[in-house]
Protein backbone atom coordinates (compact mmCIF):
# COMPACT_ATOMS: atom_id res chain seq x y z
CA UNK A 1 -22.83 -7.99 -20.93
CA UNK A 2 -21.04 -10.27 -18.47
CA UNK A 3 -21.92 -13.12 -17.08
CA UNK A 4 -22.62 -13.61 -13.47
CA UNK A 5 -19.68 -15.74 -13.12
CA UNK A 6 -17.69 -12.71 -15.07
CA UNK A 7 -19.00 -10.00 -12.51
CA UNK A 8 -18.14 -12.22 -9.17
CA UNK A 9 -14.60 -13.07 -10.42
CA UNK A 10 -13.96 -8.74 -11.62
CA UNK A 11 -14.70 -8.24 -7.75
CA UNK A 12 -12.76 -11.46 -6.89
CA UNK A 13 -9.71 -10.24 -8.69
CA UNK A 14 -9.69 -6.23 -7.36
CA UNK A 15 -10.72 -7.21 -3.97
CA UNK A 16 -7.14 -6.52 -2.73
CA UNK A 17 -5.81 -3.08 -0.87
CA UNK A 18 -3.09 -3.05 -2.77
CA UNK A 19 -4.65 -3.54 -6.57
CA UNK A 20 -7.60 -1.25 -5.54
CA UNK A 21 -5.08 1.55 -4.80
CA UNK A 22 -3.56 1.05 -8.17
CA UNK A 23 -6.24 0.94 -9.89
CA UNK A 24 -7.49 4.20 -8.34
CA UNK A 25 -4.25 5.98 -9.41
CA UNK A 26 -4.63 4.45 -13.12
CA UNK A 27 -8.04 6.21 -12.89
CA UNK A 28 -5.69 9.32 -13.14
CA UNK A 29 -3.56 7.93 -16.25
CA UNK A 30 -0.74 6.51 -16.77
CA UNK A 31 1.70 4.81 -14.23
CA UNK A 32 5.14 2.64 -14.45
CA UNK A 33 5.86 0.52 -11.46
CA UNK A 34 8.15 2.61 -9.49
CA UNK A 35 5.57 4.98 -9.83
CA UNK A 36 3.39 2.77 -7.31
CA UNK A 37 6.29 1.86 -5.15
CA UNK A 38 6.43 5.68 -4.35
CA UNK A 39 3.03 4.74 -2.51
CA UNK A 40 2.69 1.27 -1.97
CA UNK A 41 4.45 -0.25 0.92
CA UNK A 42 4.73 -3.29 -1.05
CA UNK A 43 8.09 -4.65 -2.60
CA UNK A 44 8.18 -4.07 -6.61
CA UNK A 45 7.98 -8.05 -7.21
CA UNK A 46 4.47 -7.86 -5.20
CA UNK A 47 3.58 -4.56 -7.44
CA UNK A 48 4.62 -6.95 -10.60
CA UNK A 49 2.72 -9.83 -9.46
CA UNK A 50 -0.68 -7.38 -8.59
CA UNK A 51 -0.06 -5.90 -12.28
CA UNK A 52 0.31 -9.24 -13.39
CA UNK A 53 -2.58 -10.53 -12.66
CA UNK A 54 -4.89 -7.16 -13.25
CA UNK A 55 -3.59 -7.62 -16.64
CA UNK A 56 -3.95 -11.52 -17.46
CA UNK A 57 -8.16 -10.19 -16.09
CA UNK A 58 -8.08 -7.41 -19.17
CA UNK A 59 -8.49 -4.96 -16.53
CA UNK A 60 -5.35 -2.89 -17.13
CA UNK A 61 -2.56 -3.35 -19.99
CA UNK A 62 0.43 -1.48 -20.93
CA UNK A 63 3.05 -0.55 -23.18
CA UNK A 64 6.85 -0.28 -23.25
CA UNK A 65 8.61 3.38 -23.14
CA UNK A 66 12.21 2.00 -23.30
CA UNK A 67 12.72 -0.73 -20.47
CA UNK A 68 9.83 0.84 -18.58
CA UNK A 69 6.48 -0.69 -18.80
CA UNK A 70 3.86 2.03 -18.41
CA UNK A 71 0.31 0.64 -17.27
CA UNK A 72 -3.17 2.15 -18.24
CA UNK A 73 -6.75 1.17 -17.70
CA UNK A 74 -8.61 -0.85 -20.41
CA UNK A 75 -11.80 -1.54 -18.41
CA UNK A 76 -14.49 1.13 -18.56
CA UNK A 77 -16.50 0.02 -15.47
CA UNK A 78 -13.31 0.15 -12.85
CA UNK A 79 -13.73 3.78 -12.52
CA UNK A 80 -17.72 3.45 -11.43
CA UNK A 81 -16.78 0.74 -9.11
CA UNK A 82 -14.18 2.43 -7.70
CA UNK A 83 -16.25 5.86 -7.20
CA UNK A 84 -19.49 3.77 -6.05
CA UNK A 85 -16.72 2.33 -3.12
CA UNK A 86 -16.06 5.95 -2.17
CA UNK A 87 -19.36 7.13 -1.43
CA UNK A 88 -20.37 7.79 2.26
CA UNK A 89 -24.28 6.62 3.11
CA UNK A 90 -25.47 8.22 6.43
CA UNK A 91 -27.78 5.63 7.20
CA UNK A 92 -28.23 2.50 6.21
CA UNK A 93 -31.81 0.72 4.35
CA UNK A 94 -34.90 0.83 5.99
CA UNK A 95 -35.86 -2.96 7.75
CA UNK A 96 -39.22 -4.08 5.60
CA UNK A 97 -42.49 -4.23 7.40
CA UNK A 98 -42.57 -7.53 8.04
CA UNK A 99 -39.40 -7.31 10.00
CA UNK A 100 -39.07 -9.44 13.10
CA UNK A 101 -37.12 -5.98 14.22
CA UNK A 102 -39.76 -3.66 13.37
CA UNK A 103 -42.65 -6.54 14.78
CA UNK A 104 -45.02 -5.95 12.14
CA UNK A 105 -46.35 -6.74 8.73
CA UNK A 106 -46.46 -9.74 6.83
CA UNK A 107 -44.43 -11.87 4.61
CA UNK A 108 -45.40 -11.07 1.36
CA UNK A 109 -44.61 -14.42 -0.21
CA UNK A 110 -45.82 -17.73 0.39
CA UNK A 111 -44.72 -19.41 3.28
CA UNK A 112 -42.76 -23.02 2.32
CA UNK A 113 -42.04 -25.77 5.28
């Protein structure tokens, strides 16, 4: 299981357009980097450094097929997170009764001054 400290610094290190749109096309297998500069808009150093440091995390490796480098997905929970980020809520949580916007209710805890 990972640590708190673990879980904040995953979302630390994919919270970035450009590494969340690779790691949604490794979802999909395997990629080389001009691979990503066919959709990136990024130059391939700033693909190399995003690969970089997905890979220094363990969140993606790779392996050599001749002088390229083809990149792959080692952590199982990208794919949920990435799916989870996709889904489209209609509305958002109800306010709780003791709401100051709903005007009713009461705090259910106790009350510290």
């Amino acid at each position: 299981m990972r640590s708190l400290g673990q879980r904040a610094e995953l979302l630390r290190v994919i919270a970035h357009p450009a590494r969340i749109r690779i790691l949604e096309e490794l979802t999909k297998g395997v990629k080389c980097v001009s691979d990503f500069e066919e959709f990136l808009e990024i130059s391939q150093p700033n693909i190399s450094q995003h690969l970089s440091l997905l890979r220094n995390h363990g969140i993606i490796d790779y392996y050599m097929d001749g002088r390229l480098r083809c990149y792959f997905l080692v952590d199982p929970v990208i794919p949920d997170i990435l799916k989870l980020l996709e889904q489209d809520y209609s509305e958002s949580l109800p306010a709780p009764a003791c709401c100051p916007v709903t005007k009713k209710g009461k705090y259910p805890g106790e009350m510290r001054r």
